[in-house]
C-alpha atoms as a PDB file:
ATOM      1  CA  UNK A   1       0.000   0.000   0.000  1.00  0.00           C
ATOM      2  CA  UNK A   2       1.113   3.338  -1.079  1.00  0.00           C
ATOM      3  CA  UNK A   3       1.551   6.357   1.460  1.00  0.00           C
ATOM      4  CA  UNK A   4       0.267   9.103   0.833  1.00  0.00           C
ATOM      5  CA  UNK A   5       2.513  12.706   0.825  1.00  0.00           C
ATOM      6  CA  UNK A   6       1.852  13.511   4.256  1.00  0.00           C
ATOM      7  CA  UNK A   7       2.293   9.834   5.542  1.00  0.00           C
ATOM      8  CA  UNK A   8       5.310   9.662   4.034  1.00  0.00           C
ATOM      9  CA  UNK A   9       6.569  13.240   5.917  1.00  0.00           C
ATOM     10  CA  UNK A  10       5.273  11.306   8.761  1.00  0.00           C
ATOM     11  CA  UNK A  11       7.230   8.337   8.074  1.00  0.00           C
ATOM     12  CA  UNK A  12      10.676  10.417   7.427  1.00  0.00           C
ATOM     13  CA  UNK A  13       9.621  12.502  11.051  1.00  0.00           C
ATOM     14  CA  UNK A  14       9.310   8.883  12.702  1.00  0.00           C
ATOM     15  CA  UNK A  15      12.292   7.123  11.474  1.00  0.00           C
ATOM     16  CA  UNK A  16      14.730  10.435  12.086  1.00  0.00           C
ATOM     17  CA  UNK A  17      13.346  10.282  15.924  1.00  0.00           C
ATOM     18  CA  UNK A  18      13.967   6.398  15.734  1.00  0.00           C
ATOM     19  CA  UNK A  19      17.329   6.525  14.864  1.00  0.00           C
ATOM     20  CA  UNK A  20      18.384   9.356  17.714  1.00  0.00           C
ATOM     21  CA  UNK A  21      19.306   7.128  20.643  1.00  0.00           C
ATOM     22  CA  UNK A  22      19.867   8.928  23.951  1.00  0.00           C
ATOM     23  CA  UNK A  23      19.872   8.016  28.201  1.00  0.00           C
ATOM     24  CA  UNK A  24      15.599   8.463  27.752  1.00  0.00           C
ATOM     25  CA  UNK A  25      15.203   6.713  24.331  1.00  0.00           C
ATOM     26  CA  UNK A  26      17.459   4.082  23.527  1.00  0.00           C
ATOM     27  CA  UNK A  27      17.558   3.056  19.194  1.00  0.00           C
ATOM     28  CA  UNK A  28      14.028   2.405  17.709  1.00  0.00           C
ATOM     29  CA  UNK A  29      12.187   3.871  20.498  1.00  0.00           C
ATOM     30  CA  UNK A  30      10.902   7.028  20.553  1.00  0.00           C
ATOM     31  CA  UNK A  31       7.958   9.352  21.320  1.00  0.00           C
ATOM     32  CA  UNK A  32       5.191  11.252  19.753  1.00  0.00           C
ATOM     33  CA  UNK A  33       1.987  12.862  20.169  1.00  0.00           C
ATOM     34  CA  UNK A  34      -0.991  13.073  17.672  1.00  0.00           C
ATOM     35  CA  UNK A  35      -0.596  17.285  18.547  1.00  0.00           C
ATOM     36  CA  UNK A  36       2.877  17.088  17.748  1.00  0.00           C
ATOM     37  CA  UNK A  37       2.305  15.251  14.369  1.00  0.00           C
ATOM     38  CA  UNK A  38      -0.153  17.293  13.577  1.00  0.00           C
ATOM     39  CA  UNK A  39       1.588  20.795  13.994  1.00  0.00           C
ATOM     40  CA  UNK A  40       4.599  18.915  12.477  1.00  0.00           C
ATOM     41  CA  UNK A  41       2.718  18.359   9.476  1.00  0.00           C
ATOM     42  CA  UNK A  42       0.286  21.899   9.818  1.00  0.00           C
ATOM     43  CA  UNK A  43      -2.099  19.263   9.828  1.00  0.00           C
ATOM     44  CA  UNK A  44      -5.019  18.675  13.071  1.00  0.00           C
ATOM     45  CA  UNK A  45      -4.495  16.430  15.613  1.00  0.00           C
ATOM     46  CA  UNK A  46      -7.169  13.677  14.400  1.00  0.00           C
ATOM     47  CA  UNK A  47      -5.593  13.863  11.514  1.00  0.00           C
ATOM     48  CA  UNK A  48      -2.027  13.106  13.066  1.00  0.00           C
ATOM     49  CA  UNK A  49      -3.799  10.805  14.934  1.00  0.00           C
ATOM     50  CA  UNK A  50      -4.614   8.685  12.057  1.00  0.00           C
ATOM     51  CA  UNK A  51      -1.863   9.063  10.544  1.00  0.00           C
ATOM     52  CA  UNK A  52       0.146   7.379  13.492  1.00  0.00           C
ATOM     53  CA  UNK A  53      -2.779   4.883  14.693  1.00  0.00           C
ATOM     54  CA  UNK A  54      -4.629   4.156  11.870  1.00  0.00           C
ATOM     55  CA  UNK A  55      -1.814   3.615   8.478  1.00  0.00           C
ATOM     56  CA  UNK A  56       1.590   3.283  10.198  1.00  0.00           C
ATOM     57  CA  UNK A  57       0.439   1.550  12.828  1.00  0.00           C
ATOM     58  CA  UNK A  58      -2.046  -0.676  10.964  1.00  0.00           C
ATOM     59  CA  UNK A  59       0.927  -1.183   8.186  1.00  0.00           C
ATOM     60  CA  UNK A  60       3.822  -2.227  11.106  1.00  0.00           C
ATOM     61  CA  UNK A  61       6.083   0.151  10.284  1.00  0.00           C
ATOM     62  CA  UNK A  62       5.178   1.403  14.277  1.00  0.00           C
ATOM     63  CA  UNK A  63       4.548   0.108  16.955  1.00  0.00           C
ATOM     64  CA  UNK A  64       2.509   1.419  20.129  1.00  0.00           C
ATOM     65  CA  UNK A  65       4.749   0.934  23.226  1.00  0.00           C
ATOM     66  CA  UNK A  66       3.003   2.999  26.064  1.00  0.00           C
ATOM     67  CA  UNK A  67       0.046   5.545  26.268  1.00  0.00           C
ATOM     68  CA  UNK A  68       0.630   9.134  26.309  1.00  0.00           C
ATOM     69  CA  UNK A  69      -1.433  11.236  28.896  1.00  0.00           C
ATOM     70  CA  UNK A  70      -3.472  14.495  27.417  1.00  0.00           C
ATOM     71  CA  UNK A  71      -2.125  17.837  28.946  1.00  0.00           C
ATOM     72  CA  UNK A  72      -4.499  18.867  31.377  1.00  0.00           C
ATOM     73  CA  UNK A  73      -4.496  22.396  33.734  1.00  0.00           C
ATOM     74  CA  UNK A  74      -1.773  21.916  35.893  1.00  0.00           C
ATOM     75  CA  UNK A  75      -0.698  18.271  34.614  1.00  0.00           C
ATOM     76  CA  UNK A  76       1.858  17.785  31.703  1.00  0.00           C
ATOM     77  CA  UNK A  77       0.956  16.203  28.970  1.00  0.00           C
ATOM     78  CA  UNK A  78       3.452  13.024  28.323  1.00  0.00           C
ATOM     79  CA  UNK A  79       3.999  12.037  24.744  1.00  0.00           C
ATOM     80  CA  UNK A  80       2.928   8.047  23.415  1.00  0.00           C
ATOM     81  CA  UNK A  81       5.637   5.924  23.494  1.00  0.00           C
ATOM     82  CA  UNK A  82       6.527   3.979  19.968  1.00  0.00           C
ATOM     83  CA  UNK A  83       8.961   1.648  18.499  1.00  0.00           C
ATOM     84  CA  UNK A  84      10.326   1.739  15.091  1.00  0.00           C
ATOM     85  CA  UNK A  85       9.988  -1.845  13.126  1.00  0.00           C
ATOM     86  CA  UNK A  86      11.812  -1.141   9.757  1.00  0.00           C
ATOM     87  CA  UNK A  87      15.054  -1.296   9.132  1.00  0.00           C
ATOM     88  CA  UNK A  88      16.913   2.158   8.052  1.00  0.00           C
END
């Protein structure tokens, strides 16, 4: 299945992140929220949302590690947690 433009920005954003490895994300793992996508791409959150749940997720080039937590008042937000599956 083909990506589309966006998914493959998406795919190049991902895979950079992947390949950083420091003392809070060692190789492959890395994190991202659908807000961060989305103003990544100048794109809405759903729609970064789908992008990293619904294709890259459903195609296995991620995979969902933890759950994030939404920013709140007075609580952080805390990015979802991936892995990368593809080699570079």
């Amino acid at each position: 299945m083909a990506l589309s433009e966006r998914e493959q920005w998406a795919y190049r954003i991902l895979r950079d992140l992947a390949m950083r490895v420091s003392d809070e994300s060692p190789e492959r793992i890395f994190f991202m929220s659908a807000d961060e996508m989305g103003i990544r791409l100048g794109i809405s959150t759903i729609q970064g949302n789908r992008i990293l749940k619904r294709k890259l997720t459903k195609l296995g080039i991620i995979d969902f590690v933890e759950n994030g937590v939404r920013r709140t008042k007075g609580q952080r937000g805390i990015e979802t947690t991936y892995i990368w599956n593809v080699s570079y």
